[in-house]
N, C-alpha and C. Protein backbone atom coordinates (compact mmCIF):
# COMPACT_ATOMS: atom_id res chain seq x y z
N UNK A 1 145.87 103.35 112.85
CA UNK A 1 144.92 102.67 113.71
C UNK A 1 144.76 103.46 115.00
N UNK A 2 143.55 103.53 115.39
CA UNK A 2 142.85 104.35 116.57
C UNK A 2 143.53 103.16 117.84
N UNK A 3 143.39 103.71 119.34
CA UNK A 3 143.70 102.57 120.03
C UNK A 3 142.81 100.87 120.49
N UNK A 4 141.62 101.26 119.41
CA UNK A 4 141.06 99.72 119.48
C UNK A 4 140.73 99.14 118.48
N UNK A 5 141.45 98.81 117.51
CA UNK A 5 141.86 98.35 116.35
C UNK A 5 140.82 98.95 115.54
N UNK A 6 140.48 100.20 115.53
CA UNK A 6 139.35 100.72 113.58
C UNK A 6 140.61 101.73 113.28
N UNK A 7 140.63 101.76 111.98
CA UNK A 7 141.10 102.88 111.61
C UNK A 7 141.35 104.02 111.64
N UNK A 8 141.88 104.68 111.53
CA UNK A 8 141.86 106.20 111.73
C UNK A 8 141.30 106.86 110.92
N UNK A 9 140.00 107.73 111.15
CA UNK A 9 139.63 108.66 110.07
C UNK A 9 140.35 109.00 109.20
N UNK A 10 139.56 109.22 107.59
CA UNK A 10 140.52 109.90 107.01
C UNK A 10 140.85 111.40 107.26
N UNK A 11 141.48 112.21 106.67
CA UNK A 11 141.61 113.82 106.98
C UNK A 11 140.50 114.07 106.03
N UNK A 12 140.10 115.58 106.66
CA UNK A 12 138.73 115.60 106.08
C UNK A 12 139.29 116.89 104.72
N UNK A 13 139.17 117.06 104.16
CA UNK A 13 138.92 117.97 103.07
C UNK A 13 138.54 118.93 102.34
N UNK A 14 138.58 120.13 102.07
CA UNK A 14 138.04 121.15 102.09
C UNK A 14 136.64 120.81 100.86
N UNK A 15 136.69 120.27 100.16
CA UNK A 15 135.99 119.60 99.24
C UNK A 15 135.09 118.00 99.80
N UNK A 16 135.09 118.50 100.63
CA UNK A 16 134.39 116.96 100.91
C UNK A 16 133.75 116.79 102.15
N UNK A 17 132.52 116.54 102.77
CA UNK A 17 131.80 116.58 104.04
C UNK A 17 131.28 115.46 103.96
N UNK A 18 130.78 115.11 105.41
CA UNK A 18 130.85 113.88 105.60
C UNK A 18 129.40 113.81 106.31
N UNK A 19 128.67 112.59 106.31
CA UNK A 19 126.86 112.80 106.83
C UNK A 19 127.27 112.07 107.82
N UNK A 20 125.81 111.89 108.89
CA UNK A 20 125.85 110.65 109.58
C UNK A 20 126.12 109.19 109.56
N UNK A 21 125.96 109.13 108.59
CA UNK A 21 126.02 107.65 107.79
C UNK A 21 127.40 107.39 107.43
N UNK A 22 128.29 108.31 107.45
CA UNK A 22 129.63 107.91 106.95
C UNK A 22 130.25 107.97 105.92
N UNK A 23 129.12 108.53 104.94
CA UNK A 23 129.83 107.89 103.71
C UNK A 23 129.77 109.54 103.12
N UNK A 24 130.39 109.67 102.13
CA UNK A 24 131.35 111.45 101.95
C UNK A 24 130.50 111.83 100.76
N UNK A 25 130.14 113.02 100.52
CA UNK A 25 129.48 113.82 99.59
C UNK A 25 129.96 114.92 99.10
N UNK A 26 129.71 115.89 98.33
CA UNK A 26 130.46 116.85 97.79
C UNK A 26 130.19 117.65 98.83
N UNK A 27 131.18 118.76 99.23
CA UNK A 27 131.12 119.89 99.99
C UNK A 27 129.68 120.77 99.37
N UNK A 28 129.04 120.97 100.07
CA UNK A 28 127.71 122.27 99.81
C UNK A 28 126.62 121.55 99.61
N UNK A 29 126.74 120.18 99.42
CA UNK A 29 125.51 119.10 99.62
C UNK A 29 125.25 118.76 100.52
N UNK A 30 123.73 118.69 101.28
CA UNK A 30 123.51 118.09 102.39
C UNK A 30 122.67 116.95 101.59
N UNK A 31 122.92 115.94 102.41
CA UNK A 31 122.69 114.45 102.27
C UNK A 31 121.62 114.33 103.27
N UNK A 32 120.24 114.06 102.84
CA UNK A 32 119.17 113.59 104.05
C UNK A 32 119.66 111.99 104.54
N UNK A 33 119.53 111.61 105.56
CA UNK A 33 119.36 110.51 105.86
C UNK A 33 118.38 109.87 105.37
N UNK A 34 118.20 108.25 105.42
CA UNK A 34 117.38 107.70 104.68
C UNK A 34 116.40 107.86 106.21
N UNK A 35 115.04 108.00 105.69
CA UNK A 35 113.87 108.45 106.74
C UNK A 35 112.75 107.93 106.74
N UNK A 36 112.10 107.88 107.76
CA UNK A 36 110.24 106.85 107.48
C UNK A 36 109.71 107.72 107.78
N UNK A 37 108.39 107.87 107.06
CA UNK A 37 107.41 108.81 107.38
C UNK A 37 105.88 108.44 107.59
N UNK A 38 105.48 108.63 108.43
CA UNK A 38 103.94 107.71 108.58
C UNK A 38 103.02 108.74 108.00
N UNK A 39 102.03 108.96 107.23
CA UNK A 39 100.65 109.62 106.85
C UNK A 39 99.83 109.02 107.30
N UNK A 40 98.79 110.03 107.80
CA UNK A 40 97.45 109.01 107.92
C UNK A 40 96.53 109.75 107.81
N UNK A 41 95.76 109.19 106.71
CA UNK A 41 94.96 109.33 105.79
C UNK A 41 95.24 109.32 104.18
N UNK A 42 94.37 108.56 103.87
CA UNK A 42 94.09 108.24 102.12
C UNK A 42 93.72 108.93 101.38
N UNK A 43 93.69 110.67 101.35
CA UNK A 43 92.78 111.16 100.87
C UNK A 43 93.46 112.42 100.08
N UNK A 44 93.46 113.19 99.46
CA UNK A 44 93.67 114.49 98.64
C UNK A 44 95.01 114.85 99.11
N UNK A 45 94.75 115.22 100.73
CA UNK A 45 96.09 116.13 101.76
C UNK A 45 96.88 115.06 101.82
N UNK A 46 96.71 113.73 101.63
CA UNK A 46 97.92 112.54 102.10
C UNK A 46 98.51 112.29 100.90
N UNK A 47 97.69 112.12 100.12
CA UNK A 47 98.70 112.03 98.92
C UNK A 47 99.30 113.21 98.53
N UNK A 48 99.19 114.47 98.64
CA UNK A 48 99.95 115.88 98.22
C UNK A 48 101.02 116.12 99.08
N UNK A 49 100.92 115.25 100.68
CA UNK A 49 102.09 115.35 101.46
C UNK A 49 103.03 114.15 101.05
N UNK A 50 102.23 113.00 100.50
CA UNK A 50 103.77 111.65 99.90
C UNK A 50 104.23 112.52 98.95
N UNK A 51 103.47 113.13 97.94
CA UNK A 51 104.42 113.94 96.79
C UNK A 51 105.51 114.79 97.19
N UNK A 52 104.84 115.63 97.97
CA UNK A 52 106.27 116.96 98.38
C UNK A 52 107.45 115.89 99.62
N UNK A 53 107.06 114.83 100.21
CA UNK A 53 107.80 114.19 100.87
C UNK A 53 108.74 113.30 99.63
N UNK A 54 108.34 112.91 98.53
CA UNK A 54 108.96 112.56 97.64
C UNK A 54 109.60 113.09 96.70
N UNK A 55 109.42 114.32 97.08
CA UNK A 55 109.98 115.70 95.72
C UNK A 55 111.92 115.73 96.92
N UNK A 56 111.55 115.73 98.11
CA UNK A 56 112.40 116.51 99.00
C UNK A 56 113.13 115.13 99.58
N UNK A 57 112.74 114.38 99.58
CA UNK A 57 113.51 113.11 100.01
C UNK A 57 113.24 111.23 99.11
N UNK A 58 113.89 111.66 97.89
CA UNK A 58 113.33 110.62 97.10
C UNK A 58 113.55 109.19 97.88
N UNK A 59 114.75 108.87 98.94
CA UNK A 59 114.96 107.54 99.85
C UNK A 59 114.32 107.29 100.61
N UNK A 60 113.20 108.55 101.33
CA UNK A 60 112.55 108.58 102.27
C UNK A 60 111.98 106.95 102.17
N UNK A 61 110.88 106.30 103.09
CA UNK A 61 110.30 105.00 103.35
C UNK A 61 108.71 106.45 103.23
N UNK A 62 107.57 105.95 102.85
CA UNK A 62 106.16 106.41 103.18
C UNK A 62 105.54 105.46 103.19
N UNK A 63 104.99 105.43 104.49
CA UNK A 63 103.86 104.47 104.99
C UNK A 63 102.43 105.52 105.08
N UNK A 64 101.61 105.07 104.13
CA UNK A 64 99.93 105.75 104.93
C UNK A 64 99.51 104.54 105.30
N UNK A 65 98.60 105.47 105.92
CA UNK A 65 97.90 104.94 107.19
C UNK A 65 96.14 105.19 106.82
N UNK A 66 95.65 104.29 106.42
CA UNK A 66 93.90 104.21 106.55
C UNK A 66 92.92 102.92 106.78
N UNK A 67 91.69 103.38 106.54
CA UNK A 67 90.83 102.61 107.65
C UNK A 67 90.24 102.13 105.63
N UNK A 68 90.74 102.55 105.04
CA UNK A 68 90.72 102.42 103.51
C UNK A 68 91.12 101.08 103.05
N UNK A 69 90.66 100.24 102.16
CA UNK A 69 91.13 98.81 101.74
C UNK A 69 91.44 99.42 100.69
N UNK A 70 91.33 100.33 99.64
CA UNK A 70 91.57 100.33 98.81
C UNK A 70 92.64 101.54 98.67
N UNK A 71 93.31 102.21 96.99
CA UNK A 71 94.45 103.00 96.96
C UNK A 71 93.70 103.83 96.77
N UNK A 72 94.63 105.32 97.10
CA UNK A 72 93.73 106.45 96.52
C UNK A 72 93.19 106.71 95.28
N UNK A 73 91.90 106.96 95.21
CA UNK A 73 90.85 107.52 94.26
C UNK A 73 90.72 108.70 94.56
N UNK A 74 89.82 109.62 93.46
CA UNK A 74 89.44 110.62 93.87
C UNK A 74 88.03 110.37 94.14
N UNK A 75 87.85 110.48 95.45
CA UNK A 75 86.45 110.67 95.99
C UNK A 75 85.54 112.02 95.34
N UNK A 76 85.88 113.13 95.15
CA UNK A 76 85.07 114.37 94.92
C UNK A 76 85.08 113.72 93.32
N UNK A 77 85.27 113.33 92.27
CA UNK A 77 85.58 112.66 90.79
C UNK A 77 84.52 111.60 90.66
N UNK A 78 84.28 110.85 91.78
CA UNK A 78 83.84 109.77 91.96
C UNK A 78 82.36 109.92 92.14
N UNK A 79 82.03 111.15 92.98
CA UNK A 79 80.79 111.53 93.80
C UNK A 79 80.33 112.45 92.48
N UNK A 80 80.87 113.24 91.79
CA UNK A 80 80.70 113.94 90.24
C UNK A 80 80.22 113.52 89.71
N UNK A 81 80.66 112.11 89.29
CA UNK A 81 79.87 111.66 87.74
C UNK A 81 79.18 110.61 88.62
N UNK A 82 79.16 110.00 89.52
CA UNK A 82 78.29 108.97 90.05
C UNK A 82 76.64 109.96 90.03
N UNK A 83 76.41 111.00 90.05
CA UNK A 83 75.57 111.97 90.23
C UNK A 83 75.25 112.26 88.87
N UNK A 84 76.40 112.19 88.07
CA UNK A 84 75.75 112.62 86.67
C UNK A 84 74.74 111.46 86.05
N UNK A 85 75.61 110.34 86.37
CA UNK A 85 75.13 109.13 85.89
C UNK A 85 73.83 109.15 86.44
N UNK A 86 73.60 108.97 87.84
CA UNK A 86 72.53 108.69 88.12
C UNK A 86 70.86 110.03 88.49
N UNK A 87 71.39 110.52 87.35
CA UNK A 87 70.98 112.36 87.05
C UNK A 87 70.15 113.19 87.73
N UNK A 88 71.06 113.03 88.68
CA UNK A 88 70.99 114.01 89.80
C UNK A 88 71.28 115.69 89.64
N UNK A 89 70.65 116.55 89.76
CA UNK A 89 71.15 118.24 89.19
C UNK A 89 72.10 118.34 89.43
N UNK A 90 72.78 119.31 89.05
CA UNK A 90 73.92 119.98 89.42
C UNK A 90 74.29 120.67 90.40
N UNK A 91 73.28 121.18 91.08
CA UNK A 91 73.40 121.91 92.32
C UNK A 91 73.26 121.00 93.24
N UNK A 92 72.95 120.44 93.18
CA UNK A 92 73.23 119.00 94.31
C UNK A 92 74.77 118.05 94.04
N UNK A 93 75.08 117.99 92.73
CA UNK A 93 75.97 117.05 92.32
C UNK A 93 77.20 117.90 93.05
N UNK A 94 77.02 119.38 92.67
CA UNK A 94 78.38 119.75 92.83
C UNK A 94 78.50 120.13 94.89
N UNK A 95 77.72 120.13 95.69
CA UNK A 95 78.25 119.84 96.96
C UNK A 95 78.18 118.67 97.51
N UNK A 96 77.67 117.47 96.61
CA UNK A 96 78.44 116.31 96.55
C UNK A 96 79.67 115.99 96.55
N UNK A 97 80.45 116.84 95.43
CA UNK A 97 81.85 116.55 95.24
C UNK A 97 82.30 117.38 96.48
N UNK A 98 82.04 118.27 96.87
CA UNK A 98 83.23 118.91 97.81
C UNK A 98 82.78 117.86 99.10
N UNK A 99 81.92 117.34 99.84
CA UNK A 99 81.61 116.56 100.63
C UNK A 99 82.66 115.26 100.29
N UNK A 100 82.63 114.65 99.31
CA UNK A 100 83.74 113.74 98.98
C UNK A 100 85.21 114.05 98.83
N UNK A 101 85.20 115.64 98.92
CA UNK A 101 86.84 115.94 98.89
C UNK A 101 87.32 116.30 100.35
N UNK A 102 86.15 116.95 101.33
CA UNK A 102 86.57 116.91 102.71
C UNK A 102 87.18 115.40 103.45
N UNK A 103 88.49 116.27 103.94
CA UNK A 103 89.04 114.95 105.35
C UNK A 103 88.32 115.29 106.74
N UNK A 104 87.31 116.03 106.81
CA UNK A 104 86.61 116.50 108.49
C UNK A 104 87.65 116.63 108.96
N UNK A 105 89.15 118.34 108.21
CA UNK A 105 90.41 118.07 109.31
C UNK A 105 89.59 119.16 110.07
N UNK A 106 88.21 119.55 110.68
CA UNK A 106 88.30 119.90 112.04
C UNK A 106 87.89 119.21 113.43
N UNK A 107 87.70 118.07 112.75
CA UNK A 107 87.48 116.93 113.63
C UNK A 107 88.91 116.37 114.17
N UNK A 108 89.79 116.38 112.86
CA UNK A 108 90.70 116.10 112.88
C UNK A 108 91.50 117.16 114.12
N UNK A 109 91.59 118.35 114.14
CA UNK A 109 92.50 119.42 114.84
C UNK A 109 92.14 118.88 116.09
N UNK A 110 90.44 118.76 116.28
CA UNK A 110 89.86 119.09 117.84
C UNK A 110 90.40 117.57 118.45
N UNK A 111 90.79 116.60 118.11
CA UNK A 111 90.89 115.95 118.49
C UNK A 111 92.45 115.57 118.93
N UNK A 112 93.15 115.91 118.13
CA UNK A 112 94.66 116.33 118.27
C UNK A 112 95.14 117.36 119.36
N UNK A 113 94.53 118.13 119.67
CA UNK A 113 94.14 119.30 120.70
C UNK A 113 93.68 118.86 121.66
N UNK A 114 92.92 118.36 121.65
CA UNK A 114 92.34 117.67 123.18
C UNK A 114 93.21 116.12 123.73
N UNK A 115 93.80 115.15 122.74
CA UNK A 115 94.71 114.35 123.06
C UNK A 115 95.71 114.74 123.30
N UNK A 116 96.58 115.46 122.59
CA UNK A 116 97.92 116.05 123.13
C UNK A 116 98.72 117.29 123.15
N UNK A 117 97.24 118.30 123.59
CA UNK A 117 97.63 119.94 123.50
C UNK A 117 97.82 120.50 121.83
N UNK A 118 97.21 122.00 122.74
CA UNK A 118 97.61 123.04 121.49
C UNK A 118 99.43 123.28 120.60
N UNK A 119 100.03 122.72 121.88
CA UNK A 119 101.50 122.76 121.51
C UNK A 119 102.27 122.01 120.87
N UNK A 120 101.30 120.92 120.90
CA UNK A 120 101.51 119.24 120.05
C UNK A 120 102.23 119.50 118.78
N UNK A 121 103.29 118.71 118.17
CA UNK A 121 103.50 118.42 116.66
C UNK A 121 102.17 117.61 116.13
N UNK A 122 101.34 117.13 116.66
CA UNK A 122 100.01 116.45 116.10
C UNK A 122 99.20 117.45 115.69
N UNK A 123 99.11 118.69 117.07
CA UNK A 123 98.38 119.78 116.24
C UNK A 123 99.04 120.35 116.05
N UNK A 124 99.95 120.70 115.22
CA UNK A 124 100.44 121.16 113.95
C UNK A 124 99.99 120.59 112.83
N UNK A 125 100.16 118.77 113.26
CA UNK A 125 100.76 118.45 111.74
C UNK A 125 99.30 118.40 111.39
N UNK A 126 98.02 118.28 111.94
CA UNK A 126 96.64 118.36 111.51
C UNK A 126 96.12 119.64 110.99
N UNK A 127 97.07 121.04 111.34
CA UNK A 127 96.50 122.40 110.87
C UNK A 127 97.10 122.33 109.48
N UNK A 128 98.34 121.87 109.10
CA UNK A 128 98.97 121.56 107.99
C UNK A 128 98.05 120.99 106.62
N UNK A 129 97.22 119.91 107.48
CA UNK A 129 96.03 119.30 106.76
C UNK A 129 95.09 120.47 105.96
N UNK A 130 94.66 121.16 106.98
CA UNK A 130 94.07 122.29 106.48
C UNK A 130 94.46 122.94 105.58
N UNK A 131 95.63 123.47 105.69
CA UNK A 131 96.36 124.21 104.54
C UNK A 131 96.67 123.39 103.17
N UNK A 132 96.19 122.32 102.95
CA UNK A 132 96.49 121.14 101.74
C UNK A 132 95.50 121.27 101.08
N UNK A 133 93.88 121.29 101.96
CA UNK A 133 92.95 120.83 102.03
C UNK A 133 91.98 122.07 101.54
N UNK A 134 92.30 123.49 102.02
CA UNK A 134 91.54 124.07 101.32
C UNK A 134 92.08 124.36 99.91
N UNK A 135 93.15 124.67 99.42
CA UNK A 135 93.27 124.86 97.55
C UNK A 135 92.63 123.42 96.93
N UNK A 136 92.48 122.09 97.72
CA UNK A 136 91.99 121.11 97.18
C UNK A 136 90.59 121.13 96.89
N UNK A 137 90.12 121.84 97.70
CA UNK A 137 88.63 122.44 97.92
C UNK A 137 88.13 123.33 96.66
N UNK A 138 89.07 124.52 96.95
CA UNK A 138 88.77 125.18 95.76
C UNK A 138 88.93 124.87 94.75
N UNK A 139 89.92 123.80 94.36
CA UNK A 139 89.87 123.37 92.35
C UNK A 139 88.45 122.67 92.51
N UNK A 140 88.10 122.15 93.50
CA UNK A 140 87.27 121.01 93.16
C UNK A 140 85.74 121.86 92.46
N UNK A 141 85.77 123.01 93.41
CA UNK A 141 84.30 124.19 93.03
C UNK A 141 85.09 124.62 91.68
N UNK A 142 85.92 124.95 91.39
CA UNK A 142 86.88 125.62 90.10
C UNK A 142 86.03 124.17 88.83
N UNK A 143 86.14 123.13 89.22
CA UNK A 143 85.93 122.07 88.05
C UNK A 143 84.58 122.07 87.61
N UNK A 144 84.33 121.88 89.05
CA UNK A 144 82.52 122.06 89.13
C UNK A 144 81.80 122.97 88.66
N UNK A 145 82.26 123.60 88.74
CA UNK A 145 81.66 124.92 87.68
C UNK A 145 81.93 125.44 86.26
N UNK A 146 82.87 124.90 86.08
CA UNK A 146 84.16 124.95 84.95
C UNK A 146 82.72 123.45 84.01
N UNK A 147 82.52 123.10 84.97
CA UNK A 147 81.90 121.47 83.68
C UNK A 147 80.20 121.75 83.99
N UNK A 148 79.79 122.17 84.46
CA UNK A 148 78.45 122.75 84.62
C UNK A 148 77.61 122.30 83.32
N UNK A 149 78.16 123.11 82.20
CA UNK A 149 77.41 122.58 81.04
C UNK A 149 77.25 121.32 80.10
N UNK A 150 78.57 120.68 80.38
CA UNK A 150 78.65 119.17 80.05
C UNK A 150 78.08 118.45 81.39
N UNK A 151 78.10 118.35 82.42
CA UNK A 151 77.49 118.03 82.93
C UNK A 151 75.92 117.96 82.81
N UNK A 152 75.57 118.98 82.19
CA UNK A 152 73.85 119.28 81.80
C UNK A 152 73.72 118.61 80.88
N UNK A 153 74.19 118.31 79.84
CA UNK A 153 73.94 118.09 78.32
C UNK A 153 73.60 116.37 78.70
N UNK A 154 72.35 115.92 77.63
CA UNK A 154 71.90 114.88 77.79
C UNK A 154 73.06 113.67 77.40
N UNK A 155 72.78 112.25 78.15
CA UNK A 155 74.02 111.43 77.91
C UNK A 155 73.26 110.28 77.10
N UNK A 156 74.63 109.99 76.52
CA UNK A 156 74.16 108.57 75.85
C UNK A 156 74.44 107.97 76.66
N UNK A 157 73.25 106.47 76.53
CA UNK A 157 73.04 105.89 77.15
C UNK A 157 73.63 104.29 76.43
């Protein structure tokens, strides 16, 4: 016993490390703490950041954050065949879809930048967006072009 009645640590172990939390893990494992993470936005980059936040911390808590009632869809998927359906060309349909796959993150940066500096973790975590946001971009022209001809071909009705 320590001098106010808890116990005395145990001895620690060459095999054995210990987290914040107290509780002991194998030596060469780091143990994340259990963590909350806020997203905000519903869209392509928010859900690809809950995934890698869920690949790397399966206890984590993820809260998003949108102005959205509903769960994520794919908007650029949505804006695709809503266009096919209602038979609209293709050269129109397909910068439809990328219009539905943009988050406006340069609306997003400038505004992060002007609220709380270039030095901000906000602008960071909004240039980050960017970097999600353009390979999301490009599959979306990759599909769009990739379906060009089914897209053309007459539909049953």
């Amino acid at each position: 016993m320590t001098g106010r009645g808890k116990p005395a640590p145990a001895p620690r172990s060459p095999s054995t490390s210990y987290s914040r939390s107290g509780a002991t893990v194998p030596a060469g494992r780091k143990e994340l703490a259990a963590r909350r993470y806020l997203l905000v936005g519903n869209g392509p980059a928010g859900w690809a950041a809950a995934e890698a936040i869920r690949q790397r911390d399966p206890q984590g808590q993820i809260t998003i954050l949108s102005h959205e009632g509903t769960a994520f869809y794919s908007r650029p998927g949505l804006a695709y065949l809503l266009n096919r359906r209602l038979g609209v060309a293709h050269c129109v349909a397909g910068p439809s879809a990328l219009i539905g796959a943009s988050n406006f993150f340069e609306l997003a940066v400038a505004t992060a930048v002007g609220l709380f500096g270039v030095h901000s973790g906000a602008a960071l975590a909004t240039v980050v967006g960017v970097l999600i946001e353009v390979p999301v971009m490009l599959s979306v022209v990759r599909i769009v072009n990739r379906t060009q001809a089914w897209y053309e071909r007459p539909q049953e009705r």
